[in-house]
N, C-alpha and C. Protein backbone atom coordinates (compact mmCIF):
# COMPACT_ATOMS: atom_id res chain seq x y z
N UNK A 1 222.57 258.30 172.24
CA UNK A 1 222.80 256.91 171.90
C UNK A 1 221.67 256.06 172.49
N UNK A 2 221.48 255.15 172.10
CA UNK A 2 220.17 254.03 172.44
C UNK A 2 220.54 253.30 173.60
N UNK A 3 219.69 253.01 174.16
CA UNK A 3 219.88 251.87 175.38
C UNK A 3 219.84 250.51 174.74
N UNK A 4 220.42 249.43 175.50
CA UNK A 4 220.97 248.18 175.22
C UNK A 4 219.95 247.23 176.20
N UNK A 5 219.41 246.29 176.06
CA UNK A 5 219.17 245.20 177.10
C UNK A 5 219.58 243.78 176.24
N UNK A 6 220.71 243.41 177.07
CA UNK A 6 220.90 241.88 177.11
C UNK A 6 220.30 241.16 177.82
N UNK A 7 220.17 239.99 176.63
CA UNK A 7 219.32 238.78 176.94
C UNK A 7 220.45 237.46 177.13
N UNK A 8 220.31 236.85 177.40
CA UNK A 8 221.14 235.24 177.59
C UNK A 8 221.46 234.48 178.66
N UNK A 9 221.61 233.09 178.39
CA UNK A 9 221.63 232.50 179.35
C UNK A 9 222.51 232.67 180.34
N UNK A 10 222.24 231.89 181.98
CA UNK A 10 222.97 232.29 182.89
C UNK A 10 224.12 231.63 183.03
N UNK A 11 224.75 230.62 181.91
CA UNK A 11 225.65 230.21 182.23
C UNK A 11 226.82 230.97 181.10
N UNK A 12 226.49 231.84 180.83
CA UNK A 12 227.28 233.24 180.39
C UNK A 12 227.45 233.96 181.06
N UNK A 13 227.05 234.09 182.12
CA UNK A 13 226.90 235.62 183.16
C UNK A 13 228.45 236.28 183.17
N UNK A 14 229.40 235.66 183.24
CA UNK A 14 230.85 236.64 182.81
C UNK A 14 231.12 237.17 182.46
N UNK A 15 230.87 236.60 180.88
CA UNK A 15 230.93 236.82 180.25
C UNK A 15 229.65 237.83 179.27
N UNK A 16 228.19 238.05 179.84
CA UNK A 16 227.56 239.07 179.58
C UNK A 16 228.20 240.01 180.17
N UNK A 17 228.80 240.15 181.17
CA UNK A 17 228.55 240.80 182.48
C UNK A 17 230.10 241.74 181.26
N UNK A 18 230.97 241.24 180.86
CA UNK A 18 232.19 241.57 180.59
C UNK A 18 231.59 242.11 179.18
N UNK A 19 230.75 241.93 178.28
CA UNK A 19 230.23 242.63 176.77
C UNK A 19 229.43 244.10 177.38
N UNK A 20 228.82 243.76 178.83
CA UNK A 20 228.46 244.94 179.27
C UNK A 20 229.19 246.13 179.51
N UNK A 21 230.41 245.46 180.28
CA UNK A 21 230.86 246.57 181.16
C UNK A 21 231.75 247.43 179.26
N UNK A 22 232.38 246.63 178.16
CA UNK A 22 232.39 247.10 177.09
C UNK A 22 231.67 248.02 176.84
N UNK A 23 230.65 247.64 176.62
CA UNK A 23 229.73 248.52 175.95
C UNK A 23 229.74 250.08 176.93
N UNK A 24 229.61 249.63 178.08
CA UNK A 24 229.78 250.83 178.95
C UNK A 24 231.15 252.08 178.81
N UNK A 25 232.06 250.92 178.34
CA UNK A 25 233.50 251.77 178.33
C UNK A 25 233.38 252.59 176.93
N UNK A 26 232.49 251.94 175.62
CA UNK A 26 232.49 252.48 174.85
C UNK A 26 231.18 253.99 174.69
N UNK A 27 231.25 253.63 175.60
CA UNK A 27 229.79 255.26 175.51
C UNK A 27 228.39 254.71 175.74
N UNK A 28 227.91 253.73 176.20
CA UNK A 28 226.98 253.33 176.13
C UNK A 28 226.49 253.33 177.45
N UNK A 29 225.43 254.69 177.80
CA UNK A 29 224.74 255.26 179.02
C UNK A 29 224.01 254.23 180.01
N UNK A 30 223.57 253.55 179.24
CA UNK A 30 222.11 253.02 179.38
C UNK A 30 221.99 251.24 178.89
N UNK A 31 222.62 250.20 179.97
CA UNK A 31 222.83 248.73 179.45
C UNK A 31 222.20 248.14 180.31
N UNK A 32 221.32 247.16 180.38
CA UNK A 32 220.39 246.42 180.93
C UNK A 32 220.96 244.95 180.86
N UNK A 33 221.28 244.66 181.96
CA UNK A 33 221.33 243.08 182.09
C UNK A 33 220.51 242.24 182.62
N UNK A 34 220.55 241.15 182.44
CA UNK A 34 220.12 240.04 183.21
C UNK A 34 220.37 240.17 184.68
N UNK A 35 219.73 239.62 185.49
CA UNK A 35 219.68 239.70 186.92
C UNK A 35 220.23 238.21 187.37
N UNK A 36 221.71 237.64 187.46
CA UNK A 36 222.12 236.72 187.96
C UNK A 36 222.69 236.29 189.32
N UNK A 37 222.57 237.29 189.52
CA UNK A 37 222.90 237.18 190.67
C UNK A 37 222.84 236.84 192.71
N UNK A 38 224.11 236.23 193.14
CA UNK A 38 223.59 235.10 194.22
C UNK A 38 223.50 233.93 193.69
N UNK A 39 223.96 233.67 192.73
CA UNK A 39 223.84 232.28 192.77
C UNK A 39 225.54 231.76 192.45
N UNK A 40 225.08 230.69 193.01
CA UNK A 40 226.68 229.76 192.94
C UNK A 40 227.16 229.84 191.14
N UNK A 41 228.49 229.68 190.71
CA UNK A 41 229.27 229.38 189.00
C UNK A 41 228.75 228.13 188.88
N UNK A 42 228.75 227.32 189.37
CA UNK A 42 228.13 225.94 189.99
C UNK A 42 227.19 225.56 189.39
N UNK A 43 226.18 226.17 190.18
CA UNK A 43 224.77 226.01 189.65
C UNK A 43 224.53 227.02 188.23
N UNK A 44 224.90 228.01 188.35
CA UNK A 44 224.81 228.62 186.84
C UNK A 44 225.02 227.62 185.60
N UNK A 45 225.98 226.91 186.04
CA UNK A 45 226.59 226.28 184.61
C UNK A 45 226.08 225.17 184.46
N UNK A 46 224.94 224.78 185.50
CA UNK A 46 224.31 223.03 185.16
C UNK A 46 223.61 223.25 184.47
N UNK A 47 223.08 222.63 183.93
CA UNK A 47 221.95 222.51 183.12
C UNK A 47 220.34 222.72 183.62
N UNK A 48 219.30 223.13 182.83
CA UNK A 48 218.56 223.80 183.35
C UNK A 48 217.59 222.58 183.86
N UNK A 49 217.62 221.59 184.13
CA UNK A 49 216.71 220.42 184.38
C UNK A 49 218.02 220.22 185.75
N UNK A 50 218.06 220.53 185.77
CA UNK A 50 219.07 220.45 187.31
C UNK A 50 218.65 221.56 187.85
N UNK A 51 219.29 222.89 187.61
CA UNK A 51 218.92 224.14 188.47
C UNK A 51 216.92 223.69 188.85
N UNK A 52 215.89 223.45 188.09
CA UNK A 52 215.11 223.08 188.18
C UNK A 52 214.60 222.14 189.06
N UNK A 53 215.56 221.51 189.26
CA UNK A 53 215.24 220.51 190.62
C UNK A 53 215.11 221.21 191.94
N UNK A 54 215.81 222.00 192.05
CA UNK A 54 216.03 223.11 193.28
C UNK A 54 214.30 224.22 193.40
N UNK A 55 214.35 223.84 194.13
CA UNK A 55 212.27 224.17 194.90
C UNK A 55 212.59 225.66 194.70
N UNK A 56 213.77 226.30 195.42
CA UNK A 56 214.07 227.76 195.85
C UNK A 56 213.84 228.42 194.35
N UNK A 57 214.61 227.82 193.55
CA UNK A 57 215.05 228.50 192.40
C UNK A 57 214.01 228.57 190.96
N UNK A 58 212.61 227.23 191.52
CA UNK A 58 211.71 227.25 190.62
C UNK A 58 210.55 228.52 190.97
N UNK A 59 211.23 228.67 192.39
CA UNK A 59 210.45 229.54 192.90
C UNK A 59 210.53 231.19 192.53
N UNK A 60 211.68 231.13 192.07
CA UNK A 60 212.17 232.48 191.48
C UNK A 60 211.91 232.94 190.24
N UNK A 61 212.13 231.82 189.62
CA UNK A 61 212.10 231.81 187.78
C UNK A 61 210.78 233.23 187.34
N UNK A 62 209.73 232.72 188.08
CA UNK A 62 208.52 233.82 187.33
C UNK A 62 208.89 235.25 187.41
N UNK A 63 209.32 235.39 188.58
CA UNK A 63 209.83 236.79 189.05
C UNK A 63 210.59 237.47 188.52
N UNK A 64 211.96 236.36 188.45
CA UNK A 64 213.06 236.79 187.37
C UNK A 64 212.55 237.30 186.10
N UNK A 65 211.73 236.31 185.08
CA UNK A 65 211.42 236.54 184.03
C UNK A 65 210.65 237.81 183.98
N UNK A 66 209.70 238.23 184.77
CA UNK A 66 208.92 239.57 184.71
C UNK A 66 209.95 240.58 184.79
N UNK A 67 210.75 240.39 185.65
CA UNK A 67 211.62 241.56 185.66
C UNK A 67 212.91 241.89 184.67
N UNK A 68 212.60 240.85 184.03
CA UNK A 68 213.95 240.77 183.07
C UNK A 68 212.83 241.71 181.74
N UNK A 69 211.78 241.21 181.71
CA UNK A 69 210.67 241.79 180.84
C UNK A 69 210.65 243.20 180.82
N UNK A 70 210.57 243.58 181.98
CA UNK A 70 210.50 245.29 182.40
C UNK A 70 211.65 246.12 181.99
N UNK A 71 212.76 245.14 181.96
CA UNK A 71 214.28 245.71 181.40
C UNK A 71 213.85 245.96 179.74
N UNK A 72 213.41 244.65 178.89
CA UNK A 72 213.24 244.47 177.65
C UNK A 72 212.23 246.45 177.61
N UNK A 73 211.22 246.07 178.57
CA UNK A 73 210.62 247.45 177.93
C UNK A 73 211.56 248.80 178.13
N UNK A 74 212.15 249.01 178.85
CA UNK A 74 212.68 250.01 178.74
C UNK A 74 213.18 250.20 177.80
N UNK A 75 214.02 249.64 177.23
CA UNK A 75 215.64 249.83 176.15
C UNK A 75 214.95 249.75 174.87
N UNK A 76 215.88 250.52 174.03
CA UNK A 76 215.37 250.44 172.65
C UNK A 76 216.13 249.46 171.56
N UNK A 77 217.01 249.14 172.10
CA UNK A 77 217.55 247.63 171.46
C UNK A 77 217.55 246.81 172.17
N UNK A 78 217.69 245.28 171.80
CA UNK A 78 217.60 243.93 172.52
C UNK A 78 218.89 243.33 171.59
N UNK A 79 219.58 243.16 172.38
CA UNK A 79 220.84 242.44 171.75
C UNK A 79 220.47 240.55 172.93
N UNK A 80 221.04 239.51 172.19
CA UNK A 80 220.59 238.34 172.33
C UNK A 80 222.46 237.88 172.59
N UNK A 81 222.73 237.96 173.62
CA UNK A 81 224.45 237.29 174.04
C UNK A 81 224.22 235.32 173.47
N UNK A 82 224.00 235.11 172.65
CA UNK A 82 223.99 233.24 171.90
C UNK A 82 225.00 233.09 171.99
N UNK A 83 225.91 232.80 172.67
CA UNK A 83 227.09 232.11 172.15
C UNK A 83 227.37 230.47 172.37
N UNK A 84 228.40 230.16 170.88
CA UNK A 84 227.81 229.06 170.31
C UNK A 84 226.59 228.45 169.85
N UNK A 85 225.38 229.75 169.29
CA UNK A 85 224.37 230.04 169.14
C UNK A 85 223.23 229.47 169.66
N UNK A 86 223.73 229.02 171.23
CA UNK A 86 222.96 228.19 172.27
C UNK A 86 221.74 229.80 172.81
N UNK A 87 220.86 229.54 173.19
CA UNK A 87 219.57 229.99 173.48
C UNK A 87 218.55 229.04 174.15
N UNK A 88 218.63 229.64 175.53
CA UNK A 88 217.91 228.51 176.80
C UNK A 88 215.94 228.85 176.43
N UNK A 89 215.35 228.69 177.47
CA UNK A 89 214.11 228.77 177.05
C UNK A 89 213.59 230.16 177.62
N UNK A 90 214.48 230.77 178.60
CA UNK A 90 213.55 231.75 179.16
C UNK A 90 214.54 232.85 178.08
N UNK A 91 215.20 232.75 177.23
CA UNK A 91 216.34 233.86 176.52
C UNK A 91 214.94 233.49 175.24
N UNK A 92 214.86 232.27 174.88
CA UNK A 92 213.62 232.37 173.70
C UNK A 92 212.52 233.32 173.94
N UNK A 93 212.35 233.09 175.49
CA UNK A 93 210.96 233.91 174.92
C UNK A 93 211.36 235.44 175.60
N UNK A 94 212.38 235.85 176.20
CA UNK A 94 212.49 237.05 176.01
C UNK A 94 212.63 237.42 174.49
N UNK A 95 213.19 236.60 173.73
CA UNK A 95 213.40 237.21 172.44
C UNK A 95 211.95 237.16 171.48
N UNK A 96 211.03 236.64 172.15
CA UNK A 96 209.52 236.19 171.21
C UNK A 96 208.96 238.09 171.79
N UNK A 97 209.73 238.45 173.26
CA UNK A 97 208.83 239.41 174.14
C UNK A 97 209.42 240.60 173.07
N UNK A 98 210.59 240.83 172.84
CA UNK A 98 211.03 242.14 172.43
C UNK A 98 210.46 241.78 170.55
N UNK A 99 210.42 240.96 169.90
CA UNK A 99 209.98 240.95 168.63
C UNK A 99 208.51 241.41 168.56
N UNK A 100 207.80 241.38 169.70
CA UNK A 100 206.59 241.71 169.80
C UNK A 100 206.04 242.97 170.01
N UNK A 101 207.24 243.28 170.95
CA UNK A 101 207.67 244.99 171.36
C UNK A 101 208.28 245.40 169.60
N UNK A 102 208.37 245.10 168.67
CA UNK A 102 209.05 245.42 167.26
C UNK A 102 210.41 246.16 167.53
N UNK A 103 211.19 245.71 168.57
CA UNK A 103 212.62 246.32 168.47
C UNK A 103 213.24 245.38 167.83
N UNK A 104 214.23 246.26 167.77
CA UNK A 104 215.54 245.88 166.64
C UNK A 104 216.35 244.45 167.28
N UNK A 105 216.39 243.82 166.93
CA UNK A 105 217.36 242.23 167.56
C UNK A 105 218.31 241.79 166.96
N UNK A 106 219.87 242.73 167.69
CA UNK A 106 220.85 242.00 167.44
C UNK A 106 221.32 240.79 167.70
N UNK A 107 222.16 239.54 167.61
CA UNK A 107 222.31 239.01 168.21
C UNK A 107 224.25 238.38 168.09
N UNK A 108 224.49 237.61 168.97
CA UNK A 108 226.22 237.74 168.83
C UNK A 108 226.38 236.48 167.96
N UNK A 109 225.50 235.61 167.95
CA UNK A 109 226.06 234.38 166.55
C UNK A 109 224.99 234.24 165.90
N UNK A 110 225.00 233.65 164.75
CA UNK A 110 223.85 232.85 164.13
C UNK A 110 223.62 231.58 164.93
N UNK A 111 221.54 231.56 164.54
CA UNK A 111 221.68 230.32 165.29
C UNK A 111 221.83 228.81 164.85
N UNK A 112 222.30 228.08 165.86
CA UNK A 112 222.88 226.96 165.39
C UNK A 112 221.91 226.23 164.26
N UNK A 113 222.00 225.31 163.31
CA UNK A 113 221.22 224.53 162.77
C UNK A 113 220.57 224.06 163.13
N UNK A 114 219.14 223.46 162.81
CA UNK A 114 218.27 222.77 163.28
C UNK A 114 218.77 221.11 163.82
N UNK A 115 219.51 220.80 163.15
CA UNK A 115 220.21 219.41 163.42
C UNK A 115 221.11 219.37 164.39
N UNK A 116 221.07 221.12 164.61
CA UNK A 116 222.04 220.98 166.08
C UNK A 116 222.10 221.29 167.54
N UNK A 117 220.39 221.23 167.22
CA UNK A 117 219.17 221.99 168.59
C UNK A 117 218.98 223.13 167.91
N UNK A 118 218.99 223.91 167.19
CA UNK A 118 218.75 225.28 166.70
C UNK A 118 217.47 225.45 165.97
N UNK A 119 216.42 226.24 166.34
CA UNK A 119 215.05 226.58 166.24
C UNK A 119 215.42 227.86 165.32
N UNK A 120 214.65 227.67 164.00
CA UNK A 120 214.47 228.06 162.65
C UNK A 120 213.70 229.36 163.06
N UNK A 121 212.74 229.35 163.80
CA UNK A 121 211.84 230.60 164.21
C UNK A 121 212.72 231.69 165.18
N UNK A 122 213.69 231.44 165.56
CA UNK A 122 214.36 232.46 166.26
C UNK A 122 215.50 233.33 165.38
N UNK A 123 215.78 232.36 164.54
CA UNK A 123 217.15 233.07 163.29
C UNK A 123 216.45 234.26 162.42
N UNK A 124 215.17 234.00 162.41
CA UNK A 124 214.30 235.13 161.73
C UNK A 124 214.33 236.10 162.59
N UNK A 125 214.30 236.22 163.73
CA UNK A 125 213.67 237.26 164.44
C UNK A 125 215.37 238.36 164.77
N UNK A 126 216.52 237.37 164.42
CA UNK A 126 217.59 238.19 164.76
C UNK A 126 217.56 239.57 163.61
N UNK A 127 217.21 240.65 163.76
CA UNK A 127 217.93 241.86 162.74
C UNK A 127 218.98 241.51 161.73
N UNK A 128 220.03 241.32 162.83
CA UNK A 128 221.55 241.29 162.55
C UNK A 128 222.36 240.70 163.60
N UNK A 129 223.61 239.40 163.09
CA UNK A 129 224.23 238.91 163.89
C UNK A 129 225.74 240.04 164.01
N UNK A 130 226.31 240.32 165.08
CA UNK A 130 226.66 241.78 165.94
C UNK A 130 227.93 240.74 166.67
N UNK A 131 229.26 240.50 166.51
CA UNK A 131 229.65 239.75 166.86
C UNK A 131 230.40 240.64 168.34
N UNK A 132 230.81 242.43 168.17
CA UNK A 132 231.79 242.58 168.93
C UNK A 132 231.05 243.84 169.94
N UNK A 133 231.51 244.27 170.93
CA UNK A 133 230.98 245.46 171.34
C UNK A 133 231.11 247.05 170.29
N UNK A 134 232.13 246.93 169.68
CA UNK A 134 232.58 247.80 168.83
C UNK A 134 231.55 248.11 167.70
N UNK A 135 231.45 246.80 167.29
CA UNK A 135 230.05 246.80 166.04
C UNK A 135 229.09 247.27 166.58
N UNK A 136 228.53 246.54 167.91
CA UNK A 136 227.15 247.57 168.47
C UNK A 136 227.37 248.58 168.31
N UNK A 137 228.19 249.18 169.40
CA UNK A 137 227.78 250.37 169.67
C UNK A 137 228.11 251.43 168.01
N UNK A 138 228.29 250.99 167.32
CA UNK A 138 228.21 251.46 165.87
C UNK A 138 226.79 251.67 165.22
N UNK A 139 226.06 250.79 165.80
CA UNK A 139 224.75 250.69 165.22
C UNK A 139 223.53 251.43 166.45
N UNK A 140 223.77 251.91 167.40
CA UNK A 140 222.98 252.84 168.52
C UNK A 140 223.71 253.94 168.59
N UNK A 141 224.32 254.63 167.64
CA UNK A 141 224.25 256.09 167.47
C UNK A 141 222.80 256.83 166.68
């Protein structure tokens, strides 16, 4: 079966964290998450021009992102956790990183309309919108 790396923002982390441990229950060896961890529900869930105010945490961002990158290379799918087909800026360009890598990009919604913050250049790059763990792991056999 294929390896998995999820992408999405951190004010999902639960709820990635809970499509993961799925995917895990369903046979799936090999799941790559996001690295959220240590930080306050708090600060996860503000908005990113807030977490941004914080010196510590601008200080992290590059690091995070490289290493979230190194996950993208390993795995042979990139599934995109959008829900409410929200997509922050560092989930965009992981998703610009793995389209570049030419893997497959599921993602869990369509993205929102342009009239509703939703960027036209990212709905292309989804494969296929993948709403449940069940459906994945249907498609990495």
């Amino acid at each position: 079966m294929k390896s998995v790396v999820i992408c999405g923002s951190q004010r999902y982390k639960d709820e990635i964290r809970a499509f993961s441990n799925s995917l895990k229950a369903l046979g799936v060896s090999i799941v790559f998450e996001p690295n959220f961890e240590r930080r306050p529900k708090k600060f996860l869930k503000s908005p990113e021009r807030i977490r941004l105010a914080a010196y510590s945490y601008r200080k992290q961002i590059p690091a995070l992102v490289h290493e979230h990158f190194d996950r993208i290379r390993k795995a042979d799918i990139c599934y995109i956790y959008n829900k409410s087909g929200y997509l922050g800026v560092n989930t965009t360009l992981e998703l610009g990183f793995a389209h570049g890598k030419n893997m497959i990009i599921y993602a869990l919604e369509p993205e929102k309309a342009f009239h509703q913050g939703g960027e036209i250049c990212r709905d292309i790059l989804f494969t296929e919108v993948v709403p449940t763990p069940d459906e994945l792991v249907k498609r990495l056999a």
